[in-house]
N, C-alpha and C. Protein backbone atom coordinates (compact mmCIF):
# COMPACT_ATOMS: atom_id res chain seq x y z
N UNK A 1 9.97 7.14 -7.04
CA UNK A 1 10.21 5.88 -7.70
C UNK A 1 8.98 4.98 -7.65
N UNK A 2 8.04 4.90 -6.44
CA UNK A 2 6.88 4.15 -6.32
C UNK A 2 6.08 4.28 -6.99
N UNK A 3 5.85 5.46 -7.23
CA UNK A 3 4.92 6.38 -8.39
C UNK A 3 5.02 6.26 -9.51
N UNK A 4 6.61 6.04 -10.02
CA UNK A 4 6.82 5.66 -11.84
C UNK A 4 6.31 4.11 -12.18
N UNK A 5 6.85 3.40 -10.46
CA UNK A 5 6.97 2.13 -11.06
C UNK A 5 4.83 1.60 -10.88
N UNK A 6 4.65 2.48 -9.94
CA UNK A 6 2.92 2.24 -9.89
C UNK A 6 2.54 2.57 -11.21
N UNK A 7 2.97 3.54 -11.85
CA UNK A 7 2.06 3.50 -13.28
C UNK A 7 2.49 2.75 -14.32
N UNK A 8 3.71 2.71 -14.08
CA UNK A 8 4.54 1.37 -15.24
C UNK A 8 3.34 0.04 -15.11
N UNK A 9 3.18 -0.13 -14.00
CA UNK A 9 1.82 -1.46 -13.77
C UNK A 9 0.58 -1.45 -14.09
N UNK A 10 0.37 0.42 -13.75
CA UNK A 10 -1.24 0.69 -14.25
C UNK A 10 -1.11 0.16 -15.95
N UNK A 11 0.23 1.07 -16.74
CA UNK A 11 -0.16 0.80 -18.30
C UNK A 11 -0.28 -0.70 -18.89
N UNK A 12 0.73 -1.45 -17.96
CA UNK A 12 0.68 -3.13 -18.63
C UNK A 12 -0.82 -3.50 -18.14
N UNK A 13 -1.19 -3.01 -17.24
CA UNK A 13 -2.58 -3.45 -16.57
C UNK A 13 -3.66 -3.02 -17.76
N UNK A 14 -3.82 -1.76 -18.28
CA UNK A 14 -4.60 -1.45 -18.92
C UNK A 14 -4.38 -2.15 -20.44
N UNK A 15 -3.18 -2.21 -20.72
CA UNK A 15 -2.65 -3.10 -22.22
C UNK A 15 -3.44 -4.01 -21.84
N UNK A 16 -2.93 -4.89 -20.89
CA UNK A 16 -3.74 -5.90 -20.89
C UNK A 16 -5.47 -6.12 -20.77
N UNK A 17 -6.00 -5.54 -20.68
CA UNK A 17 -7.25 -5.79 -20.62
C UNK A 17 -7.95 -5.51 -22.34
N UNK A 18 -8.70 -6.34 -22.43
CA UNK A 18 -9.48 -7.01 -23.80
C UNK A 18 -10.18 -5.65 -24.26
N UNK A 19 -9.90 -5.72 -25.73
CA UNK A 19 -10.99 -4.63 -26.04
C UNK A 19 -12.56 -4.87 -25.96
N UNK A 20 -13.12 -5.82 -25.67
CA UNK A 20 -14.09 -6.18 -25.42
C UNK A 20 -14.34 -5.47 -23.95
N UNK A 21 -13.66 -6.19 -22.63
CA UNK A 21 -13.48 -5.34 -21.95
C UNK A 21 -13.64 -3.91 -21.65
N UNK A 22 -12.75 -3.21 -22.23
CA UNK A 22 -12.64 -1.82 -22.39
C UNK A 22 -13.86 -1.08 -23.30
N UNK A 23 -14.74 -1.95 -24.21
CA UNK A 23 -16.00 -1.24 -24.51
C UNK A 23 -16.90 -1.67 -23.26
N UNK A 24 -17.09 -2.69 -22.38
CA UNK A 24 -17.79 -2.82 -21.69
C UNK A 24 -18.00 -1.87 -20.10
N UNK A 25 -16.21 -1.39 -19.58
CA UNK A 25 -16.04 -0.91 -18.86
C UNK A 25 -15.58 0.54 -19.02
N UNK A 26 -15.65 1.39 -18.25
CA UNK A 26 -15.54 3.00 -18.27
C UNK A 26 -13.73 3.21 -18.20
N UNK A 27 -12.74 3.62 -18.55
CA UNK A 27 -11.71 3.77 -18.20
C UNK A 27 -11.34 3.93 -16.92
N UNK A 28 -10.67 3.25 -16.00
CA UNK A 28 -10.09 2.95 -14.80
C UNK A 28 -11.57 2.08 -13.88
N UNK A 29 -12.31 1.44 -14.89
CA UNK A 29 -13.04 0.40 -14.47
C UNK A 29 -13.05 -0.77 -14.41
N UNK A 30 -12.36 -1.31 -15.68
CA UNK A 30 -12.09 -2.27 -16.05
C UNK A 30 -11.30 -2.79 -15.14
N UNK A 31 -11.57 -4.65 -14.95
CA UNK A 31 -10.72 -5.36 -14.36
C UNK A 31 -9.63 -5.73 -14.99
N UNK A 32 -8.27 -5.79 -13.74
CA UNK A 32 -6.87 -5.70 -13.94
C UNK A 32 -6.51 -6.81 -13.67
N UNK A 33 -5.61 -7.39 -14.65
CA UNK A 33 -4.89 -8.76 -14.04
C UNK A 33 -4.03 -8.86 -13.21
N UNK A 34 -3.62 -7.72 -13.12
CA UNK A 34 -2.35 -7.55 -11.96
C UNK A 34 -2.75 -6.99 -10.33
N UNK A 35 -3.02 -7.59 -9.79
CA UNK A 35 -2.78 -6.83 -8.20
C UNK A 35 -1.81 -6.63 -6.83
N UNK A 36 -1.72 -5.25 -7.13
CA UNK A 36 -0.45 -4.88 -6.75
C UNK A 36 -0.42 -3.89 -5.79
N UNK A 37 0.50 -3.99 -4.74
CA UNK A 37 0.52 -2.67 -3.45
C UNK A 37 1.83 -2.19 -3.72
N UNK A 38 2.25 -1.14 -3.17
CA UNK A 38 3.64 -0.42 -3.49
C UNK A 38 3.99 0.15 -1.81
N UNK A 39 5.08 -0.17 -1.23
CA UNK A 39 4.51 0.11 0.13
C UNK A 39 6.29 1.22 0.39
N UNK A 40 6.23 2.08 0.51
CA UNK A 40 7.85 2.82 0.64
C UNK A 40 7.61 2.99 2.24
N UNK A 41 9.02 2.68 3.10
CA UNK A 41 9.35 2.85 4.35
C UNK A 41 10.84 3.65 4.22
N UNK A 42 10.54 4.91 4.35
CA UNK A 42 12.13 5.82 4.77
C UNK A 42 12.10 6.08 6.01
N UNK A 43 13.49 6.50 6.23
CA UNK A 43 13.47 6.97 7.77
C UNK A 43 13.94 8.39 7.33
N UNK A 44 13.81 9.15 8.23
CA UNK A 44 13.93 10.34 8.53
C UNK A 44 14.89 10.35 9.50
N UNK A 45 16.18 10.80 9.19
CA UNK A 45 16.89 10.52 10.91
C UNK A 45 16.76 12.22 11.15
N UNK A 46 17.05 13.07 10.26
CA UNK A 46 16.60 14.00 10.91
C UNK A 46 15.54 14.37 11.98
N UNK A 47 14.38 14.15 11.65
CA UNK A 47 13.16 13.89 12.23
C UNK A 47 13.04 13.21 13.63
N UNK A 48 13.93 11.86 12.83
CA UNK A 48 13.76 10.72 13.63
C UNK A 48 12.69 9.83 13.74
N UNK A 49 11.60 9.91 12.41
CA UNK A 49 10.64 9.36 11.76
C UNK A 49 11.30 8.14 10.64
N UNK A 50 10.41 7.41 11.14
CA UNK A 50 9.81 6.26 9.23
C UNK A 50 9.17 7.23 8.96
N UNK A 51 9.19 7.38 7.76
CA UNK A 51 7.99 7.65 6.78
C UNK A 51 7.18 6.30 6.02
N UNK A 52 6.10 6.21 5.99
CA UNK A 52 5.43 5.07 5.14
C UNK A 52 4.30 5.77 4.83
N UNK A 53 4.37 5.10 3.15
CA UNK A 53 3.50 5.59 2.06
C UNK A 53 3.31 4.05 1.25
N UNK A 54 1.88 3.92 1.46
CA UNK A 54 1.63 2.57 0.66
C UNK A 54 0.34 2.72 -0.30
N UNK A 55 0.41 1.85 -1.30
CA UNK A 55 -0.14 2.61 -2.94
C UNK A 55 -0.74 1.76 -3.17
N UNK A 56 -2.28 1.38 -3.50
CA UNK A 56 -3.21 0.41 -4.05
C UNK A 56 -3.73 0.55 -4.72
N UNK A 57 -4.63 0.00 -5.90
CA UNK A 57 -5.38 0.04 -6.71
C UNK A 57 -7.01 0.85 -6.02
N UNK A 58 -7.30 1.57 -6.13
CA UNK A 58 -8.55 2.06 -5.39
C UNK A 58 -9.83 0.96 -5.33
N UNK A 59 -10.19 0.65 -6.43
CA UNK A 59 -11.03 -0.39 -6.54
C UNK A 59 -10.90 -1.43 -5.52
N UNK A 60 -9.35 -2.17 -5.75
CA UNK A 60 -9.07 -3.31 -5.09
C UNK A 60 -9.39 -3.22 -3.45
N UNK A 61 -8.74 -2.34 -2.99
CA UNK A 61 -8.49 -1.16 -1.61
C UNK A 61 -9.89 -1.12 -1.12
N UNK A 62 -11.19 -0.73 -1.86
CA UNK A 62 -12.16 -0.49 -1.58
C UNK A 62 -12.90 -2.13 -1.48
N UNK A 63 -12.63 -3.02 -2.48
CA UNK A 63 -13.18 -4.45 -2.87
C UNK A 63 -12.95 -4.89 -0.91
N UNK A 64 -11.61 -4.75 -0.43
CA UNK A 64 -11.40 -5.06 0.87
C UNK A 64 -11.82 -4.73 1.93
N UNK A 65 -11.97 -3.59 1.90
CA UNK A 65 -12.41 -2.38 3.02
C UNK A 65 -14.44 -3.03 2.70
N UNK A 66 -14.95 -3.39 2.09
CA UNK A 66 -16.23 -3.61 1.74
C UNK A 66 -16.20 -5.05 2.10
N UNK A 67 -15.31 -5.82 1.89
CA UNK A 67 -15.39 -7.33 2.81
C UNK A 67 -15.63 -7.04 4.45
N UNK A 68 -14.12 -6.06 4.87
CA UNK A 68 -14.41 -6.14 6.25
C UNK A 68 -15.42 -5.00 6.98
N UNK A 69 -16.02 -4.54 6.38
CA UNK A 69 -17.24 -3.64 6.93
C UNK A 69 -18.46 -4.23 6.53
N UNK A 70 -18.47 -5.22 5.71
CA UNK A 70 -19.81 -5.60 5.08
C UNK A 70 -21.03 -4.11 4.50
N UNK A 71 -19.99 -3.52 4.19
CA UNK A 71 -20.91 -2.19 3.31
C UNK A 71 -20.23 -1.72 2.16
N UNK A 72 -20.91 -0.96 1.57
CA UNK A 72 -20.40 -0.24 0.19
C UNK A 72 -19.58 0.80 0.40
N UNK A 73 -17.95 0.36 -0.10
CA UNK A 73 -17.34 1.61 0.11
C UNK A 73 -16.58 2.53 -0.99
N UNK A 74 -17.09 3.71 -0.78
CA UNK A 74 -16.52 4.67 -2.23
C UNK A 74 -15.38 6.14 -1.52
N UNK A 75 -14.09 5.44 -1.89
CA UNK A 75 -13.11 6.44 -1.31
C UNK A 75 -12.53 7.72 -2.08
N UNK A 76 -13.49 7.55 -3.32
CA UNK A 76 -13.67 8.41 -4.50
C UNK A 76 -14.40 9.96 -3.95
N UNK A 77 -15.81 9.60 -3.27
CA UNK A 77 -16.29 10.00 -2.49
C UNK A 77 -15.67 11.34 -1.55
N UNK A 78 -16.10 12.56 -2.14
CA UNK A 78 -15.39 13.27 -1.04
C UNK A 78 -16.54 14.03 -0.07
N UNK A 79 -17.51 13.40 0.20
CA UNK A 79 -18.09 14.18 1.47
C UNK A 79 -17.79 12.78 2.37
N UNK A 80 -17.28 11.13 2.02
CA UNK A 80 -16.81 10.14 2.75
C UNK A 80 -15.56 10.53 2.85
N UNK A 81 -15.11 10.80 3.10
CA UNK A 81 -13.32 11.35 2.92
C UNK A 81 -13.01 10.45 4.51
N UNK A 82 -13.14 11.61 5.20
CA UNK A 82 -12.55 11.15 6.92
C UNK A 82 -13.64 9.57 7.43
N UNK A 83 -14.44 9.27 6.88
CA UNK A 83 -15.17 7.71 7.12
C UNK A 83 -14.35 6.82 5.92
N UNK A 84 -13.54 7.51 5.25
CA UNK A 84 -12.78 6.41 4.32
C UNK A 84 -11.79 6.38 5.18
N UNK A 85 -10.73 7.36 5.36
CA UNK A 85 -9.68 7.62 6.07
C UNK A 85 -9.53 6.75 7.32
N UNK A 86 -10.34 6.38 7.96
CA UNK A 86 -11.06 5.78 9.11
C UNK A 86 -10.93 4.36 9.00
N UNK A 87 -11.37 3.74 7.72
CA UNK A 87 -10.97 2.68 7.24
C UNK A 87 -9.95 2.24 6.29
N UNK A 88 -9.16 3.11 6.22
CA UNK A 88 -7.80 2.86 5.50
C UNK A 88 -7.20 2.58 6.84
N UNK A 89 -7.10 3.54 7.86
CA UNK A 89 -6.21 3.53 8.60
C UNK A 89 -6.17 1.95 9.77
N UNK A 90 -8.08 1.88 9.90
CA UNK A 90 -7.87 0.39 10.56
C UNK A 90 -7.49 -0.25 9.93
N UNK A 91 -7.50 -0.72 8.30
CA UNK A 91 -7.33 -1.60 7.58
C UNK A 91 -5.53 -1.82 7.77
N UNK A 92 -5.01 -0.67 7.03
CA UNK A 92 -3.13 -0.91 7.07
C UNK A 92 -2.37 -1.53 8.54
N UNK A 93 -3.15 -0.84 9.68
CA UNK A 93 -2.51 -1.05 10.60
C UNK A 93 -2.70 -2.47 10.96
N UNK A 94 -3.86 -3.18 10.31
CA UNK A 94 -3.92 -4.29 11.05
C UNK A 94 -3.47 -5.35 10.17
N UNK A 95 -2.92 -4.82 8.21
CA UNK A 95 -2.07 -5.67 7.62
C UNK A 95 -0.60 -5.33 7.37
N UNK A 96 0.01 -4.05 8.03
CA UNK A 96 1.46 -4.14 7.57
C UNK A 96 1.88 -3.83 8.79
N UNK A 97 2.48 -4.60 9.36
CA UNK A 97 3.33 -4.45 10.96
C UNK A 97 4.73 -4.48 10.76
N UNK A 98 5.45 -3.71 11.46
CA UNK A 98 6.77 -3.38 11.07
C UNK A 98 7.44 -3.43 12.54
N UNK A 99 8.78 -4.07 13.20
CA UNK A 99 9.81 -4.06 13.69
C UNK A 99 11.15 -3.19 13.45
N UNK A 100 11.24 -2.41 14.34
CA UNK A 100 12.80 -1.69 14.28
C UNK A 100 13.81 -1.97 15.17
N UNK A 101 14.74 -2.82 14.80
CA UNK A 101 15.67 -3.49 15.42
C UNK A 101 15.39 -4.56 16.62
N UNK A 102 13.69 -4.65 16.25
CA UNK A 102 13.74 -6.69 16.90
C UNK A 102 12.18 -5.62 18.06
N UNK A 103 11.62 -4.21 17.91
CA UNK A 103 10.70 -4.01 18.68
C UNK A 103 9.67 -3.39 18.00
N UNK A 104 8.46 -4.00 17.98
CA UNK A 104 7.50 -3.77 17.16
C UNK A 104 6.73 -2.25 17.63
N UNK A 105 6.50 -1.64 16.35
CA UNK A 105 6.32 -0.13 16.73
C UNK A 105 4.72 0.63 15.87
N UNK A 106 4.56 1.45 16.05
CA UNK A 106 3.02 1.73 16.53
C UNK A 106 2.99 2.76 14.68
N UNK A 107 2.20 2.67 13.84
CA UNK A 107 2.03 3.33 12.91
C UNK A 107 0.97 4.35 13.08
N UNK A 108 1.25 5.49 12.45
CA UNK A 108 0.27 6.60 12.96
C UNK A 108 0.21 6.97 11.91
N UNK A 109 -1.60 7.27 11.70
CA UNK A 109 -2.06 7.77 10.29
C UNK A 109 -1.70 9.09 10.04
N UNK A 110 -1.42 9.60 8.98
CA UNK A 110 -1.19 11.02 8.41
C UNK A 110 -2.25 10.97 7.87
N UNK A 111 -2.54 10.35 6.84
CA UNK A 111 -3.73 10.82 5.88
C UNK A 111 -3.71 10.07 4.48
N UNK A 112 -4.59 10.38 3.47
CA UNK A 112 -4.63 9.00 2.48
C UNK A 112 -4.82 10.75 1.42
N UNK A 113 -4.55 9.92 0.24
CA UNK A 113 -5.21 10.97 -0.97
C UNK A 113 -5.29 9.45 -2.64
N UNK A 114 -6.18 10.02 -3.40
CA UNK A 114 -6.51 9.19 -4.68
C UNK A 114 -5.50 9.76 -5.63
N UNK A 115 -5.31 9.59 -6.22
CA UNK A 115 -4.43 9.65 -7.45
C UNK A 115 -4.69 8.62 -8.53
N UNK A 116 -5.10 9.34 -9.48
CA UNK A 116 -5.52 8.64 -10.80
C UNK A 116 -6.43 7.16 -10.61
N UNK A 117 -5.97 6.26 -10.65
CA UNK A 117 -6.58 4.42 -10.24
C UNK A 117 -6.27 4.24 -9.21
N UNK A 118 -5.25 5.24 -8.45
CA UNK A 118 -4.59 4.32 -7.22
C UNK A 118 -5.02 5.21 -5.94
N UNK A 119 -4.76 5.03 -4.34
CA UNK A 119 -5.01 5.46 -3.50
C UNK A 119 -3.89 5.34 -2.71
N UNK A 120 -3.20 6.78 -2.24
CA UNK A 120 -2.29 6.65 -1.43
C UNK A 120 -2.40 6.57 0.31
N UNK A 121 -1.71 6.28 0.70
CA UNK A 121 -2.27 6.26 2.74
C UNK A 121 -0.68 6.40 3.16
N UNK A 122 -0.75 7.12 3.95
CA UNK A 122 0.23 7.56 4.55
C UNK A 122 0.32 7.77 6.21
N UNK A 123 1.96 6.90 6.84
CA UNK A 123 1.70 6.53 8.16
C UNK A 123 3.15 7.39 8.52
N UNK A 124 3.61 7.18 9.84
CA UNK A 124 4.64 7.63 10.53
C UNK A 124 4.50 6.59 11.71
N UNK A 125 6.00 6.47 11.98
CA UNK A 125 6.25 5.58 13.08
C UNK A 125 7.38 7.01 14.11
N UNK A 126 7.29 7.41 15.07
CA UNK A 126 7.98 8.55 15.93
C UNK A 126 8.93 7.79 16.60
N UNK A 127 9.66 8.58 17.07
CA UNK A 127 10.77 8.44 18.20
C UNK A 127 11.52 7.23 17.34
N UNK A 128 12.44 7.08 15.99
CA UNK A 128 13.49 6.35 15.68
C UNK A 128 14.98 7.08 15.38
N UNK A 129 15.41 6.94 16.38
CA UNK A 129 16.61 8.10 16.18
C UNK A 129 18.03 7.14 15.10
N UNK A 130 17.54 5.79 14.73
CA UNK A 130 18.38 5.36 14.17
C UNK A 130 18.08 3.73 14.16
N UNK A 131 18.38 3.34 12.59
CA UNK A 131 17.50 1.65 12.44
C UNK A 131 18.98 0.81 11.88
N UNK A 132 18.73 -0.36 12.10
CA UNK A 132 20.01 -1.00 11.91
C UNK A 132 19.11 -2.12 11.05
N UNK A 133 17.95 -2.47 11.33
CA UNK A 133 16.95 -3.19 10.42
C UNK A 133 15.67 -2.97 10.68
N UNK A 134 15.10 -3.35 10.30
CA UNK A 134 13.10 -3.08 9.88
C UNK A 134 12.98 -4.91 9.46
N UNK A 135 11.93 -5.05 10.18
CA UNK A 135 11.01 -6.85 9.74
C UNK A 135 9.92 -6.04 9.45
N UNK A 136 9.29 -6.20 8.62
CA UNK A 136 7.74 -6.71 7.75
C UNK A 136 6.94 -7.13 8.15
N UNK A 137 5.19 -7.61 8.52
CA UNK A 137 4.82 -8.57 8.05
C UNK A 137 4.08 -7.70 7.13
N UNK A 138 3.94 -7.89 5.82
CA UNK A 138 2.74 -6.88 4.74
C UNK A 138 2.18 -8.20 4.53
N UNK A 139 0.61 -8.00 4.65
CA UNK A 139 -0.45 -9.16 4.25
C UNK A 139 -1.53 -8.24 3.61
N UNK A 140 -1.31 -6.84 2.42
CA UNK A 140 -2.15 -5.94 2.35
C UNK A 140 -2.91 -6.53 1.22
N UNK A 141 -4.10 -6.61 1.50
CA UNK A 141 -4.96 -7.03 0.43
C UNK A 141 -5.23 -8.63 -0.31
N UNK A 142 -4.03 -9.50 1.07
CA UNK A 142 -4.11 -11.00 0.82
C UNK A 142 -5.68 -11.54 0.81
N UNK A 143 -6.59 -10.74 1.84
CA UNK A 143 -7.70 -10.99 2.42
C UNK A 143 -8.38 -10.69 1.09
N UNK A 144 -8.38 -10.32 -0.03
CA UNK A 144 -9.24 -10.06 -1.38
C UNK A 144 -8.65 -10.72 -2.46
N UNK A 145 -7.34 -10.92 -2.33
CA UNK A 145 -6.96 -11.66 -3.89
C UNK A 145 -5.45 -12.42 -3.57
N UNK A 146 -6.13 -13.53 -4.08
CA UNK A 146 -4.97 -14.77 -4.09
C UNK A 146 -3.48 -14.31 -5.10
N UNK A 147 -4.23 -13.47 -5.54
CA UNK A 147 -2.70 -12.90 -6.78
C UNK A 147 -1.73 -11.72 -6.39
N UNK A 148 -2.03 -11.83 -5.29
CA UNK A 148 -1.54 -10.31 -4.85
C UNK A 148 -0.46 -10.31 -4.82
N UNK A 149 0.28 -8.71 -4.85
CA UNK A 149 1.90 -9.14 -4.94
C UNK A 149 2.15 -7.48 -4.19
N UNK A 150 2.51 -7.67 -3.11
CA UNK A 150 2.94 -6.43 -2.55
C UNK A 150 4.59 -6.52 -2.82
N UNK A 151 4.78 -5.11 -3.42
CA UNK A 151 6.55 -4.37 -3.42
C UNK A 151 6.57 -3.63 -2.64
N UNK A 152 7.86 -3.74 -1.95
CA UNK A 152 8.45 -2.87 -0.83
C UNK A 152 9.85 -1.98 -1.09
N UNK A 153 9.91 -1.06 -0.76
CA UNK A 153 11.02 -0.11 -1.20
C UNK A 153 11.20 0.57 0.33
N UNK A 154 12.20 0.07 1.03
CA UNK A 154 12.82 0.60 2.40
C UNK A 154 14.49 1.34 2.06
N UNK A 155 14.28 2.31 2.84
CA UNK A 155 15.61 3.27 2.38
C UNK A 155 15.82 3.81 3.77
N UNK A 156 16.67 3.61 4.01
CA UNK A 156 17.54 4.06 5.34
C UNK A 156 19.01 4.57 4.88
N UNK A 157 19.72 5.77 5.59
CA UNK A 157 20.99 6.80 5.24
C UNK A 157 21.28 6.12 3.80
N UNK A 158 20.00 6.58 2.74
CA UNK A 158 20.65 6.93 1.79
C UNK A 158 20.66 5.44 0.79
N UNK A 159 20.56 4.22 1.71
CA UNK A 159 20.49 3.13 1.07
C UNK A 159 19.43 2.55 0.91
N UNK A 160 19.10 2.22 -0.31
CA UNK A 160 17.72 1.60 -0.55
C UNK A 160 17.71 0.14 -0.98
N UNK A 161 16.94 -0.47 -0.47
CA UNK A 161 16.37 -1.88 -0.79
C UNK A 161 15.18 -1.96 -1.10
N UNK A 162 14.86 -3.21 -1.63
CA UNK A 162 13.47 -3.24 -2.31
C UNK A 162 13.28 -5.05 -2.36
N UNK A 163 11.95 -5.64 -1.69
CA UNK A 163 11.78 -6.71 -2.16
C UNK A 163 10.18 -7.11 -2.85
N UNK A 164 9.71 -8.06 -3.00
CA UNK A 164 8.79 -8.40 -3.82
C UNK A 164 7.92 -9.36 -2.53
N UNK A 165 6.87 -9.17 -2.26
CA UNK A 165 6.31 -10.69 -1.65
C UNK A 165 4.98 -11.00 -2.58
N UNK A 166 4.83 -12.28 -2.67
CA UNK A 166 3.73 -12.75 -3.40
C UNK A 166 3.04 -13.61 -2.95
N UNK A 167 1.76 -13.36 -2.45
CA UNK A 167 0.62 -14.39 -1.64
C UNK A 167 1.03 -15.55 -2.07
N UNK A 168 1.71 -16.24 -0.91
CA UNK A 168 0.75 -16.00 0.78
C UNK A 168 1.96 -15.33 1.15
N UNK A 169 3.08 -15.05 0.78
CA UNK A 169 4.10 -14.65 1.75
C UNK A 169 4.07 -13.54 2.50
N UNK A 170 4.51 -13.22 3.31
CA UNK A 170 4.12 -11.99 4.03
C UNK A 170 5.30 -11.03 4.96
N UNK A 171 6.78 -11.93 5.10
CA UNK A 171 7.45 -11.44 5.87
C UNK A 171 8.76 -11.17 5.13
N UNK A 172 9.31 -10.01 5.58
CA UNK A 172 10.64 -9.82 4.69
C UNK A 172 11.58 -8.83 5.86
N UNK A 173 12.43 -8.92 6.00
CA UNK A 173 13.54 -7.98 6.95
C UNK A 173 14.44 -7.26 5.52
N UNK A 174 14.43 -6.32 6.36
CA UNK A 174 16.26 -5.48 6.10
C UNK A 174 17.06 -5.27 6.27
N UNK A 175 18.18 -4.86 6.50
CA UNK A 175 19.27 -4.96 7.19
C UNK A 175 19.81 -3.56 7.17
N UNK A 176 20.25 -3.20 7.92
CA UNK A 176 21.25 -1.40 7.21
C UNK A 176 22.30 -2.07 8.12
């Protein structure tokens, strides 16, 4: 679902941009009016895992990661792969913090991959044998753009919720 609704945004994103624009810039160069994160939290009770998978514009993702390193960063790049990875993973952990039932819990990188404009990163939270709610804080990419609008899609046994935050906001709970 993150994936349909991420490209549903890429195409209004690309509609929108000027044909002027679009002769000036290379396809998936051009600047987007929309900036947007897609962040999915499932649990696994089998497992006994969250799963989290959160979705950015690559550019934007990189625009940030190049604020807080003060260097040039290209996650496009595949001999940078594990020095990107490196900085995805400090970056998320230190803007989306998550609570399971009132105790704040430790995200562990899996791994990131690009896909088309966007860049996926992928975490795990261990040992949840069962959630009654999840708190938020997502502040992903507040640090680069005042327009930002992170969506959240949390699904626990089967039930899914979904909310919207839009800079500056940053905190949202769930309930199961």
């Amino acid at each position: 679902m993150a994936a349909s609704l991420f490209k549903w945004f890429t195409i209004i994103c690309l509609m929108a941009v000027s044909p002027v624009e679009r002769a000036l810039y290379p396809l998936g160069m051009a600047a987007h009016p929309l900036y947007i994160t897609v962040t999915e939290i499932s649990h696994n009770a089998k497992d006994k895992i969250l799963e989290v998978s959160c979705k950015a514009f690559t550019n934007d993702l990189e625009t940030v990661l190049e604020k807080m390193t003060k260097t040039k960063v290209d996650l496009s790049s595949p001999t940078d792969k594990k020095a990107g990875d490196k900085l995805i993973e400090a970056y998320v952990e230190k803007h989306l913090l998550l609570k399971c039932d009132g105790k704040p819990v430790s995200l562990h990188f899996v791994g990131s991959e690009k896909e088309a404009d966007g860049t996926w990163s992928y975490f795990q939270v261990n040992d949840i044998p069962a959630v009654r709610r999840i708190d938020v804080v997502n502040n992903l990419l507040y640090d680069g753009f005042e327009q930002e609008i992170n969506i959240m899609h949390v699904t626990v046994g089967g039930d899914r919720k979904s909310y919207r935050l839009d800079y500056p906001a940053s905190d949202a709970s769930f309930q199961f």
